[in-house]
PDB file of N, CA and C in Angstrom:
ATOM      1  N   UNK A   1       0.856  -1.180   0.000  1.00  0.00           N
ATOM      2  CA  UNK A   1       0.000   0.000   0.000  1.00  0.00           C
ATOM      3  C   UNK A   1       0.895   1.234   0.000  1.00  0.00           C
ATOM      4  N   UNK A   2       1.029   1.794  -0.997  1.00  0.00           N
ATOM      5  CA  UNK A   2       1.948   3.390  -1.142  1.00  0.00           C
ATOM      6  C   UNK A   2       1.141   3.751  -0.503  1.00  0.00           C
ATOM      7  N   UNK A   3       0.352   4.605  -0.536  1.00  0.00           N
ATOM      8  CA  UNK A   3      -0.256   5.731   0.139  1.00  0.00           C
ATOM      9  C   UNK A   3      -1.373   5.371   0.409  1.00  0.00           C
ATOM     10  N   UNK A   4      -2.048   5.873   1.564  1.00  0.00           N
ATOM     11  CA  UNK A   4      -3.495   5.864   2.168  1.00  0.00           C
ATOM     12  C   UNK A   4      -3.746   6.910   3.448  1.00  0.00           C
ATOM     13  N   UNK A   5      -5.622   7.212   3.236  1.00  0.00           N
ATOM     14  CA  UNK A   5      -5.959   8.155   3.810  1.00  0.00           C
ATOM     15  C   UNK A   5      -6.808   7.206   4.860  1.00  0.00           C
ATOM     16  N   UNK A   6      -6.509   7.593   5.977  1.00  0.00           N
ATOM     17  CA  UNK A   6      -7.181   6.785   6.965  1.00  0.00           C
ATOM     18  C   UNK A   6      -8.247   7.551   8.349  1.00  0.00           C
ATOM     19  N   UNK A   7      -9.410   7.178   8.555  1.00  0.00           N
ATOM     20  CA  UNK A   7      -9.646   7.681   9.754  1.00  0.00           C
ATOM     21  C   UNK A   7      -9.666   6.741  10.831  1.00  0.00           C
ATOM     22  N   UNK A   8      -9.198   7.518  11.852  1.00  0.00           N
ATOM     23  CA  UNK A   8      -9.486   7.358  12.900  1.00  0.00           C
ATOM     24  C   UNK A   8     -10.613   7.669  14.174  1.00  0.00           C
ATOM     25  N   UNK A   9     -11.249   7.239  14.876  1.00  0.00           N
ATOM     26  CA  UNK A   9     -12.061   7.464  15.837  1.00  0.00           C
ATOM     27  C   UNK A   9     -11.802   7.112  17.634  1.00  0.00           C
ATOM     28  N   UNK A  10     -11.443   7.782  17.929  1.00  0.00           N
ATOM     29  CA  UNK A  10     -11.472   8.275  19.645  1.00  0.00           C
ATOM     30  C   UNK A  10     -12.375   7.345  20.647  1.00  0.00           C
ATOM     31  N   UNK A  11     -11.682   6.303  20.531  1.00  0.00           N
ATOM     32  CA  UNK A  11     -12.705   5.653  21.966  1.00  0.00           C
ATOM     33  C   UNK A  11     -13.085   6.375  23.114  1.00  0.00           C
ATOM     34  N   UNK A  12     -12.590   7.233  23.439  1.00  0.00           N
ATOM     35  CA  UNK A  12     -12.823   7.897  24.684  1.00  0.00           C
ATOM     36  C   UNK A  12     -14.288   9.103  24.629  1.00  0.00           C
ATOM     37  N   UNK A  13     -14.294   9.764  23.439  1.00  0.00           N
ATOM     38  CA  UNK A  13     -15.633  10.382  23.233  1.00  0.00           C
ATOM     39  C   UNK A  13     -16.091  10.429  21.423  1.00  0.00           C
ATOM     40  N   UNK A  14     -15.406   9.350  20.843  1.00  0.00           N
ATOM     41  CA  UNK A  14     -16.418   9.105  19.508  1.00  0.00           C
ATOM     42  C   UNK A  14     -16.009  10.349  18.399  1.00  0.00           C
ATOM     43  N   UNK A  15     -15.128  10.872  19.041  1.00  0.00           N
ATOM     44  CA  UNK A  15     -14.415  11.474  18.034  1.00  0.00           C
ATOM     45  C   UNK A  15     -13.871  11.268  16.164  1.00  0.00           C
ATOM     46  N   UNK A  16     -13.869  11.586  15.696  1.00  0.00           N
ATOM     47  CA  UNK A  16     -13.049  11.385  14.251  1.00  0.00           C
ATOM     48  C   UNK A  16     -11.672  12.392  13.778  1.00  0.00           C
ATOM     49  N   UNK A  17     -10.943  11.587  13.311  1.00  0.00           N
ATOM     50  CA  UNK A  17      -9.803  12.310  12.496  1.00  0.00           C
ATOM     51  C   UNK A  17      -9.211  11.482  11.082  1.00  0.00           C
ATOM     52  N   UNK A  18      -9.107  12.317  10.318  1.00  0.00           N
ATOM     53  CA  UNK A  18      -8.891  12.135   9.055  1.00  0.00           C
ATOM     54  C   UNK A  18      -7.173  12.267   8.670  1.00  0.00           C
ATOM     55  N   UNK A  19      -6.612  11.530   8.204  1.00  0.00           N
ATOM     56  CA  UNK A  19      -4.558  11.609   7.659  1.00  0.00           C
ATOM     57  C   UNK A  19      -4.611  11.069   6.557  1.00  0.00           C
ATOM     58  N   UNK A  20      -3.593  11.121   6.234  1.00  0.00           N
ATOM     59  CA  UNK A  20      -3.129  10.615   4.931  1.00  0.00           C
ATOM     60  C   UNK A  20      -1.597   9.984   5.487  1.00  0.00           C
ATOM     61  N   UNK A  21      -0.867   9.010   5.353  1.00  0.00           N
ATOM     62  CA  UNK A  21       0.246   8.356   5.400  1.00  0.00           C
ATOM     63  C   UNK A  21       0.924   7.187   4.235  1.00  0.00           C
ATOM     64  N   UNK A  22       1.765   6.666   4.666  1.00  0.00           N
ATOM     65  CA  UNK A  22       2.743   5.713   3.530  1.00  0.00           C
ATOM     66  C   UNK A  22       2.759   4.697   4.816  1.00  0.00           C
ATOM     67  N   UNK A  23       2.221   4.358   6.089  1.00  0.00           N
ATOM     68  CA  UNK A  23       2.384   3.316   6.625  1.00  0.00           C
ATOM     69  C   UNK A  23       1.482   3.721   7.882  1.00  0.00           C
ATOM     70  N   UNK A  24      -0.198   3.139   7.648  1.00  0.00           N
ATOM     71  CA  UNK A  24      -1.182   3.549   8.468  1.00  0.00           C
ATOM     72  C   UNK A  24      -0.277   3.340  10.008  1.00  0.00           C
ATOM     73  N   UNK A  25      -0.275   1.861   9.874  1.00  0.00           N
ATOM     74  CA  UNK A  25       0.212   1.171  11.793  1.00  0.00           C
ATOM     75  C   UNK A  25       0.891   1.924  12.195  1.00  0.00           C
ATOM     76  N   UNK A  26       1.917   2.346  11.700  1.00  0.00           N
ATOM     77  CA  UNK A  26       2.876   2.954  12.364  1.00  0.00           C
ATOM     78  C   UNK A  26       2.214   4.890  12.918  1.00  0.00           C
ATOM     79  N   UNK A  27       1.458   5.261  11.704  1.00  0.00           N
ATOM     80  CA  UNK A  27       0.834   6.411  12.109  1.00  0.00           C
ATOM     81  C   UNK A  27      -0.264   6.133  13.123  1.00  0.00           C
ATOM     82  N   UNK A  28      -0.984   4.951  13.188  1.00  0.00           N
ATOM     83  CA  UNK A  28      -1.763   4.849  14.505  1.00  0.00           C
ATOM     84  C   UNK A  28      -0.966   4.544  16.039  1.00  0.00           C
ATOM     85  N   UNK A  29       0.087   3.876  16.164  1.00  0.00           N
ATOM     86  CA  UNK A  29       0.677   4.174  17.274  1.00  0.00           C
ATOM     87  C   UNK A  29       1.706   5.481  17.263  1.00  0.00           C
ATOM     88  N   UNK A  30       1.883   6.438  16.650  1.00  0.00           N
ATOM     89  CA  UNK A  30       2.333   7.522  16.716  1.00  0.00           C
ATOM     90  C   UNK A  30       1.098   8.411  17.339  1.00  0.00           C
ATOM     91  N   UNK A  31      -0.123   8.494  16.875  1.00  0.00           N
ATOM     92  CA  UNK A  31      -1.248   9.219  17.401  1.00  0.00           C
ATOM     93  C   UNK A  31      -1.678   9.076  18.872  1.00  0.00           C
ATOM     94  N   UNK A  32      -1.311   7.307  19.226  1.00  0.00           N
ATOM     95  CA  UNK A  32      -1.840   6.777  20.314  1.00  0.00           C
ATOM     96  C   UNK A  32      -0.611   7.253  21.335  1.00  0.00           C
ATOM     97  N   UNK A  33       0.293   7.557  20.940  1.00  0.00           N
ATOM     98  CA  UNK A  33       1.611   7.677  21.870  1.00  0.00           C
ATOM     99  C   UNK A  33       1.427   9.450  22.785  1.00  0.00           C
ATOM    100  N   UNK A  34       0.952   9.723  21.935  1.00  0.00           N
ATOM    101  CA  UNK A  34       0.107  11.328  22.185  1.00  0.00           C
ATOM    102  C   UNK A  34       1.522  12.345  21.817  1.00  0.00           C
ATOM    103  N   UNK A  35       1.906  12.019  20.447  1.00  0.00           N
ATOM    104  CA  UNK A  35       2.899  12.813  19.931  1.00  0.00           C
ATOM    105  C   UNK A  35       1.988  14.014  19.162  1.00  0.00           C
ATOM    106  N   UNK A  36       1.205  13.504  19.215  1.00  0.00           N
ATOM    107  CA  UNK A  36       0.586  14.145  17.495  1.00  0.00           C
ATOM    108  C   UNK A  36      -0.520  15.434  18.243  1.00  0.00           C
ATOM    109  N   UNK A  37      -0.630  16.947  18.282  1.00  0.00           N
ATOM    110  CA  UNK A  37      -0.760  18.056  19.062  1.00  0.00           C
ATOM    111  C   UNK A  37      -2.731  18.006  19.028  1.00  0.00           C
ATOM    112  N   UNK A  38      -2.937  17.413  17.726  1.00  0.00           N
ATOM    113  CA  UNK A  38      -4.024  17.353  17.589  1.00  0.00           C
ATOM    114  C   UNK A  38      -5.459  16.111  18.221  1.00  0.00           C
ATOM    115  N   UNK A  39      -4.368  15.487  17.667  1.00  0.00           N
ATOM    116  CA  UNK A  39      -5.176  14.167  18.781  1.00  0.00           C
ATOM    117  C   UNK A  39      -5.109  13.616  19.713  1.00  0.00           C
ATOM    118  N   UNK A  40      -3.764  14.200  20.838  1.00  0.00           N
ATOM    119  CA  UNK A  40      -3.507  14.515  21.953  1.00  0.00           C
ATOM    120  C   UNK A  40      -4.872  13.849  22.848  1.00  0.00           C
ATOM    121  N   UNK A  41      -5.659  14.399  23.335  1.00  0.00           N
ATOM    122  CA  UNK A  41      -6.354  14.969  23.881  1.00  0.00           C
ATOM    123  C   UNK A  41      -7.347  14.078  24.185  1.00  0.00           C
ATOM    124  N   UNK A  42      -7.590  13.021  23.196  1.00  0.00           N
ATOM    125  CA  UNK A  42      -8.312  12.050  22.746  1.00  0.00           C
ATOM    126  C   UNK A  42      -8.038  10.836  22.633  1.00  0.00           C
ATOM    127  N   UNK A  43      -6.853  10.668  23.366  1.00  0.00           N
ATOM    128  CA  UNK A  43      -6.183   8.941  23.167  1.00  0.00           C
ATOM    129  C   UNK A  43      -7.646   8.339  23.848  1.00  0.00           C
ATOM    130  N   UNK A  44      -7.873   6.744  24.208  1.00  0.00           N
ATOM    131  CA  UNK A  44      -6.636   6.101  22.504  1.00  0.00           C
ATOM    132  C   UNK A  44      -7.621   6.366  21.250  1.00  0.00           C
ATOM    133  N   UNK A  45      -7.466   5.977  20.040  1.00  0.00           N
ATOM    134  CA  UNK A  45      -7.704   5.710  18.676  1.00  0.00           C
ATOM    135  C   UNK A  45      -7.826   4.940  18.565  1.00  0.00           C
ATOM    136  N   UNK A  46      -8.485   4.528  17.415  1.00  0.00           N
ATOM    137  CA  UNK A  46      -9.074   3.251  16.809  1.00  0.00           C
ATOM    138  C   UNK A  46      -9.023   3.718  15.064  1.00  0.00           C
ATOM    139  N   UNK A  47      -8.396   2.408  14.563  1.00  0.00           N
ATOM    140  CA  UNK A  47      -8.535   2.656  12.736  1.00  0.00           C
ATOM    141  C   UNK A  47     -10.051   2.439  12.423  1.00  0.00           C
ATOM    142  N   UNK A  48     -10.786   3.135  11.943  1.00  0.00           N
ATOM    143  CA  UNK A  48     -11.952   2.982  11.474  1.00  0.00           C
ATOM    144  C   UNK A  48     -12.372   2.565  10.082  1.00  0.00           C
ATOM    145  N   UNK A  49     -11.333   2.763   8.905  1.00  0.00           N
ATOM    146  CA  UNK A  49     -11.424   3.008   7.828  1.00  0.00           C
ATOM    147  C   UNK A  49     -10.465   3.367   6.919  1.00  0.00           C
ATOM    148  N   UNK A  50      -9.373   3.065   5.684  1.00  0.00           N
ATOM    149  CA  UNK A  50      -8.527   3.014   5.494  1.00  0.00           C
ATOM    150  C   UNK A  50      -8.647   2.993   3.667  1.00  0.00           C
ATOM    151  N   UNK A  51      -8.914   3.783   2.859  1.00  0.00           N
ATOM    152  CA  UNK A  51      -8.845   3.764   1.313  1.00  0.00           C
ATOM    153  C   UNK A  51      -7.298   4.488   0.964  1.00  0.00           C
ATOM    154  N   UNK A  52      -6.851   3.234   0.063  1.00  0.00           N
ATOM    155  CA  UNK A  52      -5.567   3.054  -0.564  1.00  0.00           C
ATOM    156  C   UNK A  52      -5.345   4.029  -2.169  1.00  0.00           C
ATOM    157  N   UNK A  53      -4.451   4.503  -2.266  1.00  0.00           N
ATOM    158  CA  UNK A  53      -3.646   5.563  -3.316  1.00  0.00           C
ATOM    159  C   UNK A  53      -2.401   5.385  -4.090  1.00  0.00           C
ATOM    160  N   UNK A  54      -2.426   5.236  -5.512  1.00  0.00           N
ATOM    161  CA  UNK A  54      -1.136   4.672  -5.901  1.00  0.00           C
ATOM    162  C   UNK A  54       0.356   6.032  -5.690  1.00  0.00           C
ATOM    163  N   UNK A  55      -0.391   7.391  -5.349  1.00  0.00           N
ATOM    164  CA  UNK A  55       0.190   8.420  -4.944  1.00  0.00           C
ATOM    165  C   UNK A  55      -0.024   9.090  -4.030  1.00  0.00           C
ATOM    166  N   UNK A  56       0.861   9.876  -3.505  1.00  0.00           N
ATOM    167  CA  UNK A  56       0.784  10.847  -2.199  1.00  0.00           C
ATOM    168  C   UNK A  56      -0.185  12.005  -2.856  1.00  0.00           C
ATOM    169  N   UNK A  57      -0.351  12.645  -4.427  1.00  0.00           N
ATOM    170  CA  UNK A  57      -0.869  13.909  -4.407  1.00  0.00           C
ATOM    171  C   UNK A  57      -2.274  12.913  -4.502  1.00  0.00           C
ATOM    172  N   UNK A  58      -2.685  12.034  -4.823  1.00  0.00           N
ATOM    173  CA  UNK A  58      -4.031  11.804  -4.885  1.00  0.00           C
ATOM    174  C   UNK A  58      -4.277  11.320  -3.379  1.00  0.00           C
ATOM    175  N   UNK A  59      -3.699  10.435  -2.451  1.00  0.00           N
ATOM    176  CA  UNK A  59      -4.243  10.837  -1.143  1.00  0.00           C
ATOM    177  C   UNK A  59      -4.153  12.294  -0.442  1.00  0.00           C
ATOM    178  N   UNK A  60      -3.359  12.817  -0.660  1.00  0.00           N
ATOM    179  CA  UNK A  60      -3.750  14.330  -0.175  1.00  0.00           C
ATOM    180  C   UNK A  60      -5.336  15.057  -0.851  1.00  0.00           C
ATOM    181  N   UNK A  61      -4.989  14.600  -2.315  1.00  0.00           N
ATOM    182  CA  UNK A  61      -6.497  15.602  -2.702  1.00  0.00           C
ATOM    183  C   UNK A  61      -7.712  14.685  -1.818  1.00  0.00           C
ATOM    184  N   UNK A  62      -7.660  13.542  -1.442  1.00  0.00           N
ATOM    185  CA  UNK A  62      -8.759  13.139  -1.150  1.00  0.00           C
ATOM    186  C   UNK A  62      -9.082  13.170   0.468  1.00  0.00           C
ATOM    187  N   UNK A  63      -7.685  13.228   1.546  1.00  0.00           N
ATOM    188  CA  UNK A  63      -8.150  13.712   2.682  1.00  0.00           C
ATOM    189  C   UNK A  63      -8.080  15.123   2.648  1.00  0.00           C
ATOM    190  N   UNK A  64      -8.012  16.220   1.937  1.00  0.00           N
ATOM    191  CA  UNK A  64      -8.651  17.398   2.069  1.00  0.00           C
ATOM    192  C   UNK A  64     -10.018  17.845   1.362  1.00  0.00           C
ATOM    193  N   UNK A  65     -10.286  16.895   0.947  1.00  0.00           N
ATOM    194  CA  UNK A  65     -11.650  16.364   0.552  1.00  0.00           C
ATOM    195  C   UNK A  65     -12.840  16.188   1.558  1.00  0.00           C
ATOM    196  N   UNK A  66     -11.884  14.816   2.335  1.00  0.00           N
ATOM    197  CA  UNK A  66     -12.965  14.416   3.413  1.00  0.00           C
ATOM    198  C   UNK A  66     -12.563  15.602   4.655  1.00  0.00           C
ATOM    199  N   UNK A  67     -11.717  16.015   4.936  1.00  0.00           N
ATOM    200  CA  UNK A  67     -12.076  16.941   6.028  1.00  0.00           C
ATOM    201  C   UNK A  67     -12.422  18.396   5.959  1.00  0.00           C
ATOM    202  N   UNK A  68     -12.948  18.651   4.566  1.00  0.00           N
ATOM    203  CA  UNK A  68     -14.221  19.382   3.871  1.00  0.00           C
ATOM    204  C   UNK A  68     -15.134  19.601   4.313  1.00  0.00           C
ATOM    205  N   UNK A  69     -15.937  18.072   4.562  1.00  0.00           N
ATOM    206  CA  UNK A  69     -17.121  17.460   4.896  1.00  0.00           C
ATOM    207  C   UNK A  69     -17.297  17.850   6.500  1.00  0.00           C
ATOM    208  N   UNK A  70     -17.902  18.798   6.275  1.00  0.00           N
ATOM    209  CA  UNK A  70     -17.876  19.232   8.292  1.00  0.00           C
ATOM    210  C   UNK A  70     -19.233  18.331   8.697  1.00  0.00           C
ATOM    211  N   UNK A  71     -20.367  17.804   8.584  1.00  0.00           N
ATOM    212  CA  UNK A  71     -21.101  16.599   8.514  1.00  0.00           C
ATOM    213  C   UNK A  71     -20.566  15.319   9.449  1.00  0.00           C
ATOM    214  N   UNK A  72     -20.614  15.046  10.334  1.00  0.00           N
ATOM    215  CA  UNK A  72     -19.857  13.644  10.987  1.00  0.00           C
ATOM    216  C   UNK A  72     -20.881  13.069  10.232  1.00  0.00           C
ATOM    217  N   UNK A  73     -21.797  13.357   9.861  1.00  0.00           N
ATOM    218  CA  UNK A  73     -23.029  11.830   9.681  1.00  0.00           C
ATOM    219  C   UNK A  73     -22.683  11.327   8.280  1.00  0.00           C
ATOM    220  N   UNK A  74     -21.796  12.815   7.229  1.00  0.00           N
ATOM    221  CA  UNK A  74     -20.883  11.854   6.037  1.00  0.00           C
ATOM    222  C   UNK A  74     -20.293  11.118   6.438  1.00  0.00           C
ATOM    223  N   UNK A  75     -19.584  12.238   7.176  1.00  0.00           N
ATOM    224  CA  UNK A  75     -18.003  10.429   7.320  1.00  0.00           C
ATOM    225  C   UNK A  75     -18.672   9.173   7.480  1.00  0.00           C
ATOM    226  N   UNK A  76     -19.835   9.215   8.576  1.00  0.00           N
ATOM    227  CA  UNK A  76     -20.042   7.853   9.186  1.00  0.00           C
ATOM    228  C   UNK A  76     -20.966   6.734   8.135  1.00  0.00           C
ATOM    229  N   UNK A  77     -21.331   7.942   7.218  1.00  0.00           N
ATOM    230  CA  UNK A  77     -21.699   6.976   5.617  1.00  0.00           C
ATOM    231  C   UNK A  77     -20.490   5.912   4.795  1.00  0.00           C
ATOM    232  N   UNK A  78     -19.627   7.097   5.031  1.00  0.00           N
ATOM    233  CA  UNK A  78     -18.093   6.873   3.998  1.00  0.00           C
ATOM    234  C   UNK A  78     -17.764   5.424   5.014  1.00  0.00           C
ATOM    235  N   UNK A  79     -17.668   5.195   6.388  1.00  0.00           N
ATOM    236  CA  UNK A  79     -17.245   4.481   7.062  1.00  0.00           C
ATOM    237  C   UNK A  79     -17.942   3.250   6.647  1.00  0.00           C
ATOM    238  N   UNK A  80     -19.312   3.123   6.836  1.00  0.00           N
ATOM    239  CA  UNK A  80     -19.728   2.145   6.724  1.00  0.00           C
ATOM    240  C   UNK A  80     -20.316   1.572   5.451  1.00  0.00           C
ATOM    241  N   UNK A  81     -19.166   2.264   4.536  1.00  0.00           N
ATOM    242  CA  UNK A  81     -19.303   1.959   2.687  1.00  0.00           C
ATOM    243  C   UNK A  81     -18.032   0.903   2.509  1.00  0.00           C
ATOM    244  N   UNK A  82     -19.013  -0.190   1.393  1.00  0.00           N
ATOM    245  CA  UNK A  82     -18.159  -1.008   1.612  1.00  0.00           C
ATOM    246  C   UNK A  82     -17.002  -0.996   0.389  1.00  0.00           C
ATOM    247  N   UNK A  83     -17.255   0.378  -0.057  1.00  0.00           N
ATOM    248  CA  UNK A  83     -16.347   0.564  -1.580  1.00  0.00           C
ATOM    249  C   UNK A  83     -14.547   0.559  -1.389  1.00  0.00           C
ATOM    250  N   UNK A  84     -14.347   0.969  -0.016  1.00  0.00           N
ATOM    251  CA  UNK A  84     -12.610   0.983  -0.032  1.00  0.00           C
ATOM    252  C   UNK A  84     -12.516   0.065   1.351  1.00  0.00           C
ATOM    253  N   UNK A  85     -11.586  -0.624   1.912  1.00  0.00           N
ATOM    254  CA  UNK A  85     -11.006  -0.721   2.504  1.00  0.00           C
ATOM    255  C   UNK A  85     -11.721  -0.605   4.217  1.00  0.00           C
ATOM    256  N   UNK A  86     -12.175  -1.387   4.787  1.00  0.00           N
ATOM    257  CA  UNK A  86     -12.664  -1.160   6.262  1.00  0.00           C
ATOM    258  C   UNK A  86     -12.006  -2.222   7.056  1.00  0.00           C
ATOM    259  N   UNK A  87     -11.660  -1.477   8.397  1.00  0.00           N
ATOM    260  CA  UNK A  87     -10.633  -2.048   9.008  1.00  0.00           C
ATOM    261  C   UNK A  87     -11.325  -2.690  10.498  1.00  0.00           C
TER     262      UNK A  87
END
């Protein structure tokens, strides 16, 4: 998997966050470690959802896409679509 845009969701209050990376696992225990300023706050995480990119500029256009979508009740469509990748 070159590239993929992945969300994540916040066990602690049901939260969502949207990335883009070249190696999800490793970006989910980087988030969970509470390096990351943004999701801090919200350990732990959970992978929710994970659609794959043969490039970095097309996962970028597509998580600034989804975090567009100010709507949680999209994402939680996109989540439970069975068109890419569910984790």
């Amino acid at each position: 998997m070159p590239f993929a845009v992945y969300i994540l969701q916040s066990i602690t209050n049901g939260r969502y966050y949207i990335g883009s990376t070249n190696n999800v696992s490793n970006r989910l225990t980087y988030h969970n470690s509470g390096k990351v300023i943004s999701t801090k706050a919200y350990i732990p995480w959970k992978l929710v959802k994970v659609e794959e990119f043969m490039t970095r500029k097309e996962a970028s256009a597509r998580e600034l896409q989804l975090k567009s979508w100010k709507k949680r009740v999209a994402i939680e469509k996109l989540i439970m679509a069975p068109s890419s990748s569910l984790v």
